[in-house]
PDB file of N, CA and C in Angstrom:
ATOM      1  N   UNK A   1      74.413  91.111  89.186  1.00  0.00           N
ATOM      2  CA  UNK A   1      73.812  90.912  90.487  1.00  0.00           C
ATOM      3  C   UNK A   1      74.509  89.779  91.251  1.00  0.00           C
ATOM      4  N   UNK A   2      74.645  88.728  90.603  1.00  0.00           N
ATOM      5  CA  UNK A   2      75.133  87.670  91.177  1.00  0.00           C
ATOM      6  C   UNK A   2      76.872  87.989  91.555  1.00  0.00           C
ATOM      7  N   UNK A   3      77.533  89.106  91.056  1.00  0.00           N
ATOM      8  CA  UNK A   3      78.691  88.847  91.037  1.00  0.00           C
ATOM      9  C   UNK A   3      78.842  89.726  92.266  1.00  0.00           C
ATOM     10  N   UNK A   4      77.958  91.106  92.482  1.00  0.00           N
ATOM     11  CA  UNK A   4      78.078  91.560  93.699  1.00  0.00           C
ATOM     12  C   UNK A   4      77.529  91.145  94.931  1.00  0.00           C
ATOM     13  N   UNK A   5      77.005  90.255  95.132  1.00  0.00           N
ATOM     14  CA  UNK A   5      76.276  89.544  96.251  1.00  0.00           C
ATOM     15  C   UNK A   5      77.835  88.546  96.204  1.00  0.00           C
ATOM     16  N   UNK A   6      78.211  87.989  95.538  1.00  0.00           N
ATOM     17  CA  UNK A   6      79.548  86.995  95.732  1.00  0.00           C
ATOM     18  C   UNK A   6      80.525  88.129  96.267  1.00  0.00           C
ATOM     19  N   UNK A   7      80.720  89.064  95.810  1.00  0.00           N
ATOM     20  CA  UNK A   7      82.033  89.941  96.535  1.00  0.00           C
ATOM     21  C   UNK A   7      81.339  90.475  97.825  1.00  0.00           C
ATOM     22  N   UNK A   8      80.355  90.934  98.036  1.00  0.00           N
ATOM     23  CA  UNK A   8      79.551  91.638  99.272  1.00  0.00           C
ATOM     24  C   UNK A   8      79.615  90.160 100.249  1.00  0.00           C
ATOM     25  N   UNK A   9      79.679  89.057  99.911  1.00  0.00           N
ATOM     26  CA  UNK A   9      79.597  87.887 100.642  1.00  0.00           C
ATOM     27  C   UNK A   9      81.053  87.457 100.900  1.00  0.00           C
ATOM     28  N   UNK A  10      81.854  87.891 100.272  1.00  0.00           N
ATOM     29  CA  UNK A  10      83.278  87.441 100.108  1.00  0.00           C
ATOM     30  C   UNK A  10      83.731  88.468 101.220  1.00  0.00           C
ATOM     31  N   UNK A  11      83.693  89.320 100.960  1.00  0.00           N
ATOM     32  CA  UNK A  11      84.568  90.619 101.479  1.00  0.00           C
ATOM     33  C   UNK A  11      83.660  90.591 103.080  1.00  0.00           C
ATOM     34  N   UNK A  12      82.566  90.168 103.347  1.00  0.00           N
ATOM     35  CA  UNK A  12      82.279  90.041 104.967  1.00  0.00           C
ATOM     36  C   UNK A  12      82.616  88.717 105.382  1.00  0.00           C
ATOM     37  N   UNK A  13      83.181  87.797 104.696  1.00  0.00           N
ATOM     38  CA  UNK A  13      83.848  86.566 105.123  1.00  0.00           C
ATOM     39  C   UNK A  13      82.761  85.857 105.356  1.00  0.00           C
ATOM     40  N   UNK A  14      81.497  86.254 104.788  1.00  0.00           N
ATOM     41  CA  UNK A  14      79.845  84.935 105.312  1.00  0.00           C
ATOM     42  C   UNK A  14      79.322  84.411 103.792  1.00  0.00           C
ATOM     43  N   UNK A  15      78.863  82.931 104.425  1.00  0.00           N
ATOM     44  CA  UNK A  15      78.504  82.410 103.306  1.00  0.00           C
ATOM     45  C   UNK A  15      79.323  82.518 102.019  1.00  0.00           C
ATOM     46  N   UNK A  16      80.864  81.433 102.359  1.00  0.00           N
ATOM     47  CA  UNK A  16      81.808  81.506 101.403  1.00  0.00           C
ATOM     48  C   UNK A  16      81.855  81.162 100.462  1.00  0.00           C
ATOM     49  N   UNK A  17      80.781  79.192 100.991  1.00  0.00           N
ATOM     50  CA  UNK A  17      80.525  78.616  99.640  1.00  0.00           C
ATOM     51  C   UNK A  17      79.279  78.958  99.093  1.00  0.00           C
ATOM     52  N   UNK A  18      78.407  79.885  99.044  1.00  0.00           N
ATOM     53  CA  UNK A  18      77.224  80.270  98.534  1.00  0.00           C
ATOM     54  C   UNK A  18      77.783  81.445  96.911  1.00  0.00           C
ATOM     55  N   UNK A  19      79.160  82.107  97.887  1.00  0.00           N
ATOM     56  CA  UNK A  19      79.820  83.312  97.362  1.00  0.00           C
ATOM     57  C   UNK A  19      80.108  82.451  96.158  1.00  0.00           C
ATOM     58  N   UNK A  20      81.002  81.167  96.080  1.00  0.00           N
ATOM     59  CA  UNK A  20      81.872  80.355  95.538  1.00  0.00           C
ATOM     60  C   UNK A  20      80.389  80.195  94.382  1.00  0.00           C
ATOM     61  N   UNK A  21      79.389  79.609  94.605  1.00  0.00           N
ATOM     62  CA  UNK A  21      78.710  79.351  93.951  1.00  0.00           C
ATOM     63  C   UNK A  21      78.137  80.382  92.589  1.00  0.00           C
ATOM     64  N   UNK A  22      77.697  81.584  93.551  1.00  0.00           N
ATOM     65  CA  UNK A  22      77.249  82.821  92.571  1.00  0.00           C
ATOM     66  C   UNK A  22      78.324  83.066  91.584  1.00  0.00           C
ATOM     67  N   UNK A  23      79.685  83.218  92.058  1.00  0.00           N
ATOM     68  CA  UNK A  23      80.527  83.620  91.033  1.00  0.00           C
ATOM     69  C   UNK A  23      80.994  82.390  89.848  1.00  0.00           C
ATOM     70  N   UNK A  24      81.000  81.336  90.237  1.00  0.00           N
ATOM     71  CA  UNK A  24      80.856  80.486  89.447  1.00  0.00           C
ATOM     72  C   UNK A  24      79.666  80.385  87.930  1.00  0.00           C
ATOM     73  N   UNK A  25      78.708  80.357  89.013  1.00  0.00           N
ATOM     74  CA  UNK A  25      77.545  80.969  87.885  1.00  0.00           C
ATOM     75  C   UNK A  25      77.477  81.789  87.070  1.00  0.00           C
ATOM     76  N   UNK A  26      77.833  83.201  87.842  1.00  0.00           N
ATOM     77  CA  UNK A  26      78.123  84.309  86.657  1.00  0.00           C
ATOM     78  C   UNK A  26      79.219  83.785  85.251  1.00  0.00           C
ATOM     79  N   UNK A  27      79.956  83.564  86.067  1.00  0.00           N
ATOM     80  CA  UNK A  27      81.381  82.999  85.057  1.00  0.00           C
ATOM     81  C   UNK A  27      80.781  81.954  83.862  1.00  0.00           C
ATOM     82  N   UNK A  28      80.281  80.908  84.583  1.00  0.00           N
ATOM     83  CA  UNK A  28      79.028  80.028  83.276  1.00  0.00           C
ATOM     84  C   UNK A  28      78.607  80.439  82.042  1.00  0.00           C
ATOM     85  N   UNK A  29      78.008  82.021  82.600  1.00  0.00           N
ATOM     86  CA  UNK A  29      77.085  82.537  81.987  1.00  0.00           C
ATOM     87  C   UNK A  29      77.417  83.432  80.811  1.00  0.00           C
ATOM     88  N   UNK A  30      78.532  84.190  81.987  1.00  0.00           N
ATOM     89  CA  UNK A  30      79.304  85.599  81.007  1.00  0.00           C
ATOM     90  C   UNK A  30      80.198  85.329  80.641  1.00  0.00           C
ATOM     91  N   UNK A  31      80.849  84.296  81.133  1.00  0.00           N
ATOM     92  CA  UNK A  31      82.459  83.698  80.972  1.00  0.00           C
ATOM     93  C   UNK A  31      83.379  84.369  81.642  1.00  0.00           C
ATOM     94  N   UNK A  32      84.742  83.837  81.258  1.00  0.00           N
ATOM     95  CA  UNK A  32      85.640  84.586  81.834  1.00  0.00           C
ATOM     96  C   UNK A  32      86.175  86.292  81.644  1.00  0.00           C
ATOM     97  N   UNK A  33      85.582  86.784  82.241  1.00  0.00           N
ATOM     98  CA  UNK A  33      85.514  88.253  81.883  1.00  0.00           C
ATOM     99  C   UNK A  33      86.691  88.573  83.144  1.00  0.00           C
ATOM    100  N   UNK A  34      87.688  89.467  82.790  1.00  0.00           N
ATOM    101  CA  UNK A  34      87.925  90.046  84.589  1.00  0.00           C
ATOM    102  C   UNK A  34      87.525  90.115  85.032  1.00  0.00           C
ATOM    103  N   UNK A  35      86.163  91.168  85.094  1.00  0.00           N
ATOM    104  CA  UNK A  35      85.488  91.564  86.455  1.00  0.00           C
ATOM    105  C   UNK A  35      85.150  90.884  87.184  1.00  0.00           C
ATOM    106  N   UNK A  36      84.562  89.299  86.317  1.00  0.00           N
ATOM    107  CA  UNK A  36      83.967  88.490  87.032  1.00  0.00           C
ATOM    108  C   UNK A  36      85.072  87.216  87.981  1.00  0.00           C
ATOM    109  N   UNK A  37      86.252  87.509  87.373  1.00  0.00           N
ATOM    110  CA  UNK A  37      87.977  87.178  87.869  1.00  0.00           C
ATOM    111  C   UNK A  37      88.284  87.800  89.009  1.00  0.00           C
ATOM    112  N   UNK A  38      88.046  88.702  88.903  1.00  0.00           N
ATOM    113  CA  UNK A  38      88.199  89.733  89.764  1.00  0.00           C
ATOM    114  C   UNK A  38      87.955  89.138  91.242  1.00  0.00           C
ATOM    115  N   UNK A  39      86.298  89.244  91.093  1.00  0.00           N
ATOM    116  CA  UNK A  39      85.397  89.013  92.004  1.00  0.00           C
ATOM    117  C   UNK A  39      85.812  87.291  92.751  1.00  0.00           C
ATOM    118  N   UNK A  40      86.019  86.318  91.645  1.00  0.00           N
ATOM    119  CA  UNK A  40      86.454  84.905  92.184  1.00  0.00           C
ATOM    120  C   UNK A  40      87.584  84.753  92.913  1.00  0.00           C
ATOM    121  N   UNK A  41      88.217  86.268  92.474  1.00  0.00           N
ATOM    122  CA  UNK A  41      89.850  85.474  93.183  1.00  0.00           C
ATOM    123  C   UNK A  41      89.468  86.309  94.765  1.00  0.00           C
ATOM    124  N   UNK A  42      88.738  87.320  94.702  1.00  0.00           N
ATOM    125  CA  UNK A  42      88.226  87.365  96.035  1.00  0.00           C
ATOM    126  C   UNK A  42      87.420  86.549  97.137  1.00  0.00           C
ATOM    127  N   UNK A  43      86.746  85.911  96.417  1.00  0.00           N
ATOM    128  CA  UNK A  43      86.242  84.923  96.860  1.00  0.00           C
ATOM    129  C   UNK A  43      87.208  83.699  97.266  1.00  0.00           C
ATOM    130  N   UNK A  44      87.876  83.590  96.309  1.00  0.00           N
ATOM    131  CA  UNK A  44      89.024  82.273  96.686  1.00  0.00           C
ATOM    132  C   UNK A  44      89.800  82.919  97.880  1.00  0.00           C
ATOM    133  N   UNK A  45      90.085  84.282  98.064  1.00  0.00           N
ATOM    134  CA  UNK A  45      90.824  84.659  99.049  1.00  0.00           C
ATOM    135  C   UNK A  45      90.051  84.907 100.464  1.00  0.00           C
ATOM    136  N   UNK A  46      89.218  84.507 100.156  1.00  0.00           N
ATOM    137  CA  UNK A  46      88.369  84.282 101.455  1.00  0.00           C
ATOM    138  C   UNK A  46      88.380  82.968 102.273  1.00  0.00           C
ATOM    139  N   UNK A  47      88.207  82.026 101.141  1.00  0.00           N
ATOM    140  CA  UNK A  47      88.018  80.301 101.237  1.00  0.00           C
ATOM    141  C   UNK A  47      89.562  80.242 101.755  1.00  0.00           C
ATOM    142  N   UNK A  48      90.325  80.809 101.556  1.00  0.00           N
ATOM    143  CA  UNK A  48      92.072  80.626 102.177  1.00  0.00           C
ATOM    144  C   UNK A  48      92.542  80.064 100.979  1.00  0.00           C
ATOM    145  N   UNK A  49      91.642  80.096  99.607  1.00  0.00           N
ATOM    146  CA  UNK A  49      92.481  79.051  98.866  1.00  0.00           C
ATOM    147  C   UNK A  49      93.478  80.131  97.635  1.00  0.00           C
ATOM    148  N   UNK A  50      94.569  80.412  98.303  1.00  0.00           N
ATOM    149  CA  UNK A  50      95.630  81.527  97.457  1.00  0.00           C
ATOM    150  C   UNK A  50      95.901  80.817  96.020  1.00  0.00           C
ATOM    151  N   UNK A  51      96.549  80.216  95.790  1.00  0.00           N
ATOM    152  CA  UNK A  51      96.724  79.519  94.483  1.00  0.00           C
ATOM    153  C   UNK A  51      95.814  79.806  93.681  1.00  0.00           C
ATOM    154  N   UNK A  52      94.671  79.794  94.324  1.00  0.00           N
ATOM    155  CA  UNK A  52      93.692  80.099  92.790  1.00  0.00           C
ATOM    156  C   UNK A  52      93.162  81.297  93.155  1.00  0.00           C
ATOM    157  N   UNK A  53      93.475  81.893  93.936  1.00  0.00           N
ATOM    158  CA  UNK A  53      92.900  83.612  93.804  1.00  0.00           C
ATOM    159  C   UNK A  53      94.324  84.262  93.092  1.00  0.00           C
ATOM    160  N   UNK A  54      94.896  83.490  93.155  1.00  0.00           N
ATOM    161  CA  UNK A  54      96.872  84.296  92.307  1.00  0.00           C
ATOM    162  C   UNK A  54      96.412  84.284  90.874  1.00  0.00           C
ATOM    163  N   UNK A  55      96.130  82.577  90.721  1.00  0.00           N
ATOM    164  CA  UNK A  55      96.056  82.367  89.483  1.00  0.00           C
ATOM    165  C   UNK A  55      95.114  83.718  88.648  1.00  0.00           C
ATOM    166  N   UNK A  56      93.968  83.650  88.996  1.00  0.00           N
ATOM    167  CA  UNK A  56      92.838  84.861  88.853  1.00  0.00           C
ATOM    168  C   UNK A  56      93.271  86.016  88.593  1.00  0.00           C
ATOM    169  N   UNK A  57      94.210  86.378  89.747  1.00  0.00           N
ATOM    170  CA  UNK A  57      94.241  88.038  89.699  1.00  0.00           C
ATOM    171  C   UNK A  57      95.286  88.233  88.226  1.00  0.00           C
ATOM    172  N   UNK A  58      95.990  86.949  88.084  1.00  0.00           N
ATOM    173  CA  UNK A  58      97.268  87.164  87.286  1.00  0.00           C
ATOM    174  C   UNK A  58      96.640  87.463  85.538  1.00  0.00           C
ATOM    175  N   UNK A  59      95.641  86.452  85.684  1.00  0.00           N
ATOM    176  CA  UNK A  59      94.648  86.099  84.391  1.00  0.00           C
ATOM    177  C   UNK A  59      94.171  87.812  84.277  1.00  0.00           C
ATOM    178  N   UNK A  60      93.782  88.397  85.015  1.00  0.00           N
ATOM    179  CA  UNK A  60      93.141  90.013  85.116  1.00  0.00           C
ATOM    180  C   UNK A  60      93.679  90.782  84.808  1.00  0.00           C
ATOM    181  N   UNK A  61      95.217  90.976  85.615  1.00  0.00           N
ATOM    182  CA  UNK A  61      95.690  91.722  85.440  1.00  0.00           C
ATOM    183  C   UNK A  61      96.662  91.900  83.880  1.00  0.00           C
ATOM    184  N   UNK A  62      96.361  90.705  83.276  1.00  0.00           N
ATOM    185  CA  UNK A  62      97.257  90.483  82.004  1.00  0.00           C
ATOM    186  C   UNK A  62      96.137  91.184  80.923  1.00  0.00           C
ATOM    187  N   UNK A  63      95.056  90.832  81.022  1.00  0.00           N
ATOM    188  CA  UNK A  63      93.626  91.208  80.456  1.00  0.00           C
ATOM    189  C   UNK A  63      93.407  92.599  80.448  1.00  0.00           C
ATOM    190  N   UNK A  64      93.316  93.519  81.834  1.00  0.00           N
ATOM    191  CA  UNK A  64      92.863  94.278  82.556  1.00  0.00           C
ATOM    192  C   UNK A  64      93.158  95.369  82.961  1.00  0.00           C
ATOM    193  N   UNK A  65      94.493  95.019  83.219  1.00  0.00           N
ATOM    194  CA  UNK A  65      95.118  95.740  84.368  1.00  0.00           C
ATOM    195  C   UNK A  65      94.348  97.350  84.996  1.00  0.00           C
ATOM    196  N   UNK A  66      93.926  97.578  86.111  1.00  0.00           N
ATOM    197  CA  UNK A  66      93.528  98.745  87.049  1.00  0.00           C
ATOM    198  C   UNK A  66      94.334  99.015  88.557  1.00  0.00           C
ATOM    199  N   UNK A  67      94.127  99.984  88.762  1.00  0.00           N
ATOM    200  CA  UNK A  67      94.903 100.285  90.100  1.00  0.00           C
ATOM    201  C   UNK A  67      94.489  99.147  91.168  1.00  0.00           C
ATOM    202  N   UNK A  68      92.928  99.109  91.479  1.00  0.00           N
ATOM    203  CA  UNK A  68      92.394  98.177  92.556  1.00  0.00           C
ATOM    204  C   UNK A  68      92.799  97.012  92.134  1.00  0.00           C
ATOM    205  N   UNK A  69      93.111  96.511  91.264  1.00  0.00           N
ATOM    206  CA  UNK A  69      93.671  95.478  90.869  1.00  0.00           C
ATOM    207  C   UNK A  69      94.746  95.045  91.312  1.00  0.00           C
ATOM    208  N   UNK A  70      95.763  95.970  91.315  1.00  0.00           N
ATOM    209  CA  UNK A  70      97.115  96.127  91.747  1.00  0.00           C
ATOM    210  C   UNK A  70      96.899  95.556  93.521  1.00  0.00           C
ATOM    211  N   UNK A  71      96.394  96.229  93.917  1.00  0.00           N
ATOM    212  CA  UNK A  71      95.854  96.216  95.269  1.00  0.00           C
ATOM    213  C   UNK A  71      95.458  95.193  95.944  1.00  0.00           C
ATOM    214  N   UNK A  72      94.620  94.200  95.051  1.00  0.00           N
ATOM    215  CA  UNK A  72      93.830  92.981  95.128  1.00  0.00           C
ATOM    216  C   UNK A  72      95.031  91.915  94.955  1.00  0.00           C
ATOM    217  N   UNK A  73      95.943  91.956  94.040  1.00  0.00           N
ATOM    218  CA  UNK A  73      97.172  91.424  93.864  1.00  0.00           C
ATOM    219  C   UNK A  73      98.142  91.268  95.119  1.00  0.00           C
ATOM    220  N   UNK A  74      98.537  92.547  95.308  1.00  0.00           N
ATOM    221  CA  UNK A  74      99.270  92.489  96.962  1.00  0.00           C
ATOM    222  C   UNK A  74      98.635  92.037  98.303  1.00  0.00           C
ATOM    223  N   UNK A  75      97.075  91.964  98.371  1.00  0.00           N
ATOM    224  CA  UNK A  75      96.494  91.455  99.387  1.00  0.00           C
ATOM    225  C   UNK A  75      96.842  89.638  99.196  1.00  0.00           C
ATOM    226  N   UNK A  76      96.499  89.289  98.187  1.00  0.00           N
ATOM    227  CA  UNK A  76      96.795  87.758  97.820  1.00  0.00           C
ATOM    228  C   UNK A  76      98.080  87.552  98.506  1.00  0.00           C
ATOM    229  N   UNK A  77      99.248  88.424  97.668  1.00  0.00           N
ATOM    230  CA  UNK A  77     100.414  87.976  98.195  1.00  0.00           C
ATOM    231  C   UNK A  77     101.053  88.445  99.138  1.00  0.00           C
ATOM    232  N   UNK A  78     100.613  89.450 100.136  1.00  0.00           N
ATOM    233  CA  UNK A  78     100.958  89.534 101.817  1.00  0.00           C
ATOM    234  C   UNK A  78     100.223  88.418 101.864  1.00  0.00           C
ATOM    235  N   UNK A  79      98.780  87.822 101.919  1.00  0.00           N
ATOM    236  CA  UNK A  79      98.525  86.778 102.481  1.00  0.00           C
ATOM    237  C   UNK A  79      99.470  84.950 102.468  1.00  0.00           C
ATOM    238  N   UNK A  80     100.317  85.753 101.167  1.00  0.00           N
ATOM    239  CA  UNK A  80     100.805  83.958 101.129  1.00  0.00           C
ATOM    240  C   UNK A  80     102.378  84.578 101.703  1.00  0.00           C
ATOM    241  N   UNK A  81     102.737  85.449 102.032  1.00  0.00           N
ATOM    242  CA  UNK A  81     103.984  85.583 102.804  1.00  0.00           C
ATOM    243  C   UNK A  81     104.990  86.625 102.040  1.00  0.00           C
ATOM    244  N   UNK A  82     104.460  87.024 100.648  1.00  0.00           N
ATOM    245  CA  UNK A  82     105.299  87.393  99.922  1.00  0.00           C
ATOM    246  C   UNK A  82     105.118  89.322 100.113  1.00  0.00           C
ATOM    247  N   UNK A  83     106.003  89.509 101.082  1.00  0.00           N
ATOM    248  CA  UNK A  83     105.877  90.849 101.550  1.00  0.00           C
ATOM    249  C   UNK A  83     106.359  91.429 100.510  1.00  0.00           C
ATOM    250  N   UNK A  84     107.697  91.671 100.231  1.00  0.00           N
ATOM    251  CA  UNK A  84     108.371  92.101  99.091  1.00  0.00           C
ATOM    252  C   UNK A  84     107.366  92.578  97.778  1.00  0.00           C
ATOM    253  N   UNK A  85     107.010  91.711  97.827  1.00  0.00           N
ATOM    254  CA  UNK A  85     106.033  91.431  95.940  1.00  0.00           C
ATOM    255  C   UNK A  85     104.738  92.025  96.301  1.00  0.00           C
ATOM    256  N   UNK A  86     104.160  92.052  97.757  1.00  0.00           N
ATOM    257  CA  UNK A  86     103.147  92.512  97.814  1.00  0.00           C
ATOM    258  C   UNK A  86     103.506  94.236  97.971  1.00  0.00           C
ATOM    259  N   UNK A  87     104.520  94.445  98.678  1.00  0.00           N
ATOM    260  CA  UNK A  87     104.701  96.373  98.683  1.00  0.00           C
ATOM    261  C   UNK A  87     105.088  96.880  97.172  1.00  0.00           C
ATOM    262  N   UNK A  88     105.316  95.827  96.540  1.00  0.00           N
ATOM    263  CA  UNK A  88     106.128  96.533  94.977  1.00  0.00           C
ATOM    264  C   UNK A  88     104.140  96.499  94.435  1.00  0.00           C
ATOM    265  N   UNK A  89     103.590  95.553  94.722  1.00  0.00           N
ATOM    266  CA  UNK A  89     102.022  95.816  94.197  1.00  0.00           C
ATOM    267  C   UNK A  89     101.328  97.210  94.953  1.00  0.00           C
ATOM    268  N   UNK A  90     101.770  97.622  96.074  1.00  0.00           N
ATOM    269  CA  UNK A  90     101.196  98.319  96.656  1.00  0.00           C
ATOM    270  C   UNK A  90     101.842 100.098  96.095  1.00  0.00           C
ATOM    271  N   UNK A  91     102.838  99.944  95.396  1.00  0.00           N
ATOM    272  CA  UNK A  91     103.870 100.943  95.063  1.00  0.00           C
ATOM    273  C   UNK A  91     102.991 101.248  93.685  1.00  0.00           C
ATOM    274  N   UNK A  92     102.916 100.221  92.869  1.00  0.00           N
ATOM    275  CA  UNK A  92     102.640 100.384  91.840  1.00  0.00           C
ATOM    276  C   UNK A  92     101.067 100.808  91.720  1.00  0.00           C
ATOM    277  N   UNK A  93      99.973 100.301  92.742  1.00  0.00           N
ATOM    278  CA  UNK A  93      98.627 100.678  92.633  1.00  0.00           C
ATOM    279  C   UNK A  93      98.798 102.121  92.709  1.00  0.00           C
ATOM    280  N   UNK A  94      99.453 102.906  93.559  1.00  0.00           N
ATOM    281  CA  UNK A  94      99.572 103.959  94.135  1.00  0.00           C
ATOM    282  C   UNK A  94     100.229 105.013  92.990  1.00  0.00           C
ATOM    283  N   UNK A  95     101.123 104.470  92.490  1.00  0.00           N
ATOM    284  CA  UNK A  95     101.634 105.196  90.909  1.00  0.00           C
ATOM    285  C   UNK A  95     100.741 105.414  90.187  1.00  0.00           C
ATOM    286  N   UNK A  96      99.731 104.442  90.092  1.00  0.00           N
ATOM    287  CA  UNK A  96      98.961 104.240  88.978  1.00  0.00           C
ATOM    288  C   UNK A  96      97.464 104.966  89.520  1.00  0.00           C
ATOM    289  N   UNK A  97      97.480 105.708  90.941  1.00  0.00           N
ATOM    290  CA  UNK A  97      96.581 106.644  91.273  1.00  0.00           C
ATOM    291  C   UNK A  97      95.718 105.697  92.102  1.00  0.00           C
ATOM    292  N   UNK A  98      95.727 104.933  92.587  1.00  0.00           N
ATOM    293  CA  UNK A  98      94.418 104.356  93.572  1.00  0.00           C
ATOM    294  C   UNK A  98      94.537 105.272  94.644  1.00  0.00           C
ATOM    295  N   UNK A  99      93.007 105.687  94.971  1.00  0.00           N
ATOM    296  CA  UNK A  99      92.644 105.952  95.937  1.00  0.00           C
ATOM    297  C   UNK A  99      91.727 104.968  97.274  1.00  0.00           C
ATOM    298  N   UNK A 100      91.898 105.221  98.479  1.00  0.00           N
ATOM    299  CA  UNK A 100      90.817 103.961  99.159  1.00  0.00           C
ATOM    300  C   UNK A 100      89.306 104.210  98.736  1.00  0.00           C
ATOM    301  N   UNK A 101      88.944 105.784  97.814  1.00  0.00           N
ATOM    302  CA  UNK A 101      87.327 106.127  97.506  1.00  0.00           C
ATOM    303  C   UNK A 101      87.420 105.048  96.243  1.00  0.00           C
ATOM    304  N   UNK A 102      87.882 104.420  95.983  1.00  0.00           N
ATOM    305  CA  UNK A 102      87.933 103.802  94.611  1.00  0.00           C
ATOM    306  C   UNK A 102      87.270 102.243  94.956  1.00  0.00           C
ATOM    307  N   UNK A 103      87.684 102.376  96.041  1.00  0.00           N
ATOM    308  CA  UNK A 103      88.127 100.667  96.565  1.00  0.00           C
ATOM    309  C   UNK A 103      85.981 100.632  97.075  1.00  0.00           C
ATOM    310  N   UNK A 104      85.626  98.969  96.992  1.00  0.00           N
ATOM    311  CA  UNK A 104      84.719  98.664  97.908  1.00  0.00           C
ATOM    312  C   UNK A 104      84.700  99.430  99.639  1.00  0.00           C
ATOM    313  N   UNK A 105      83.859 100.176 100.425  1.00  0.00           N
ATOM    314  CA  UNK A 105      83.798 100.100 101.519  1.00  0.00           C
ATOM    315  C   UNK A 105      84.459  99.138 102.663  1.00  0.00           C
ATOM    316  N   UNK A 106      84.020  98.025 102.162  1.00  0.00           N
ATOM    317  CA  UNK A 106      84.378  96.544 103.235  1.00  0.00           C
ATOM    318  C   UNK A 106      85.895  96.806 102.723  1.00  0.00           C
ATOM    319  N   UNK A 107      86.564  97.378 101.834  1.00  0.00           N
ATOM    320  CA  UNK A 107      88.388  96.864 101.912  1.00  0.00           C
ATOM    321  C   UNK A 107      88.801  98.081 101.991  1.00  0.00           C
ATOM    322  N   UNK A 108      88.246  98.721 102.873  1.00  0.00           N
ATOM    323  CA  UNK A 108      89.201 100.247 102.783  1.00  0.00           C
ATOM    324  C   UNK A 108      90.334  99.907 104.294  1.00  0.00           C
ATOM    325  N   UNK A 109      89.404  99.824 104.898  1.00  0.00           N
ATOM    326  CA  UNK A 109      90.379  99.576 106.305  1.00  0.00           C
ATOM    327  C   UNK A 109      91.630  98.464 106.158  1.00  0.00           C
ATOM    328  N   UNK A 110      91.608  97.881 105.496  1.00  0.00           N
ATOM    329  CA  UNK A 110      92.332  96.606 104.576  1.00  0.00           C
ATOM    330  C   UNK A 110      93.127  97.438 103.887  1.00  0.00           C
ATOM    331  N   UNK A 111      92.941  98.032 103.364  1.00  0.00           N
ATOM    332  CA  UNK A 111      94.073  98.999 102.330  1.00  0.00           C
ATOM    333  C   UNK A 111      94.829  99.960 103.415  1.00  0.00           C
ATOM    334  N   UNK A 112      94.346 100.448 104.200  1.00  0.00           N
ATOM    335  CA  UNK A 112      95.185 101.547 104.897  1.00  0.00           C
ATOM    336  C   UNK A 112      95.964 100.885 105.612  1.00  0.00           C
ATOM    337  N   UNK A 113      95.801  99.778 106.174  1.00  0.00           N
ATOM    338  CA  UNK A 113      96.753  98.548 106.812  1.00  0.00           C
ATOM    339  C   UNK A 113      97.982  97.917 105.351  1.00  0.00           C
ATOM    340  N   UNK A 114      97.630  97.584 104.604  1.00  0.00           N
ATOM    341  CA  UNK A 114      98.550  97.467 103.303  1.00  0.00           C
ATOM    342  C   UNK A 114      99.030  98.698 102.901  1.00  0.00           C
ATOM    343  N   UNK A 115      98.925  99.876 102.772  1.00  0.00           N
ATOM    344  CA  UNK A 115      99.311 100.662 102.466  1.00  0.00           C
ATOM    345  C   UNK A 115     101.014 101.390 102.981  1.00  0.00           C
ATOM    346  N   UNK A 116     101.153 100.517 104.544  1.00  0.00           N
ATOM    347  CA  UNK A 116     102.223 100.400 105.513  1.00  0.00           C
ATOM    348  C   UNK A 116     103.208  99.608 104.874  1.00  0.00           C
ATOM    349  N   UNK A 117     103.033  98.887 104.000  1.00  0.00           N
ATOM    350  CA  UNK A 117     103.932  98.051 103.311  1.00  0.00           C
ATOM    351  C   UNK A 117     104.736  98.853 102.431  1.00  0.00           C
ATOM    352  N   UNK A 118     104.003  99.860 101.877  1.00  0.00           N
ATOM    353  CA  UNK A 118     104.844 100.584 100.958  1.00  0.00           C
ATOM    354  C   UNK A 118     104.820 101.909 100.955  1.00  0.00           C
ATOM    355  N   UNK A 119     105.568 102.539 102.036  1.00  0.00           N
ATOM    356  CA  UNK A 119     105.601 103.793 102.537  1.00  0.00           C
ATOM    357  C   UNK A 119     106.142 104.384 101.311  1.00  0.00           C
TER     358      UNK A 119
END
């Protein structure tokens, strides 16, 4: 519960540090799980703070690895400038079968805009 109220709060850009808080908590609780990685580095990518939503996704995807993942990866890094690295993430979600029905609602329109990166 707490971890989707932090991404549903993350992903509409309101109440960032409330978001920051819930997922923290979960993490307390359940520990470091991906999903709940997942969810923080979204949150950090909200707060503008990239470094630690990289760190996150990297921790996940070593753990984890999923297509939306892939996806969540290249949003981080178009956001910090790294076009290149973000279309080779966007190449590879897409190999690996992501669809935007896969994705949260709130990041579909977000994906079809990234998705231009890697024709």
């Amino acid at each position: 519960m707490m971890n989707n109220l932090a991404e549903l709060l993350a992903l509409q850009g309101r109440s960032l540090d409330e978001a920051r808080t819930l997922i923290d908590r979960a993490i307390s609780l359940a520990g470091r799980v991906p999903t709940l990685l997942d969810t923080r580095s979204t949150v950090y990518l909200a707060l503008g703070r990239t470094k630690e939503a990289l760190a996150d996704m990297q921790t996940v995807l070593l753990e984890e690895p999923r297509p939306n993942r892939h996806y969540h990866l290249a949003r981080i890094l178009h956001r910090t400038g790294q076009s290149k690295a973000a279309a080779d993430e966007m190449k590879r979600a897409a190999t690996l079968g992501l669809t935007a029905e896969q994705l949260h609602p709130l990041e579909r329109a977000d994906y079809e805009k990234m998705k231009a990166l890697a024709p």
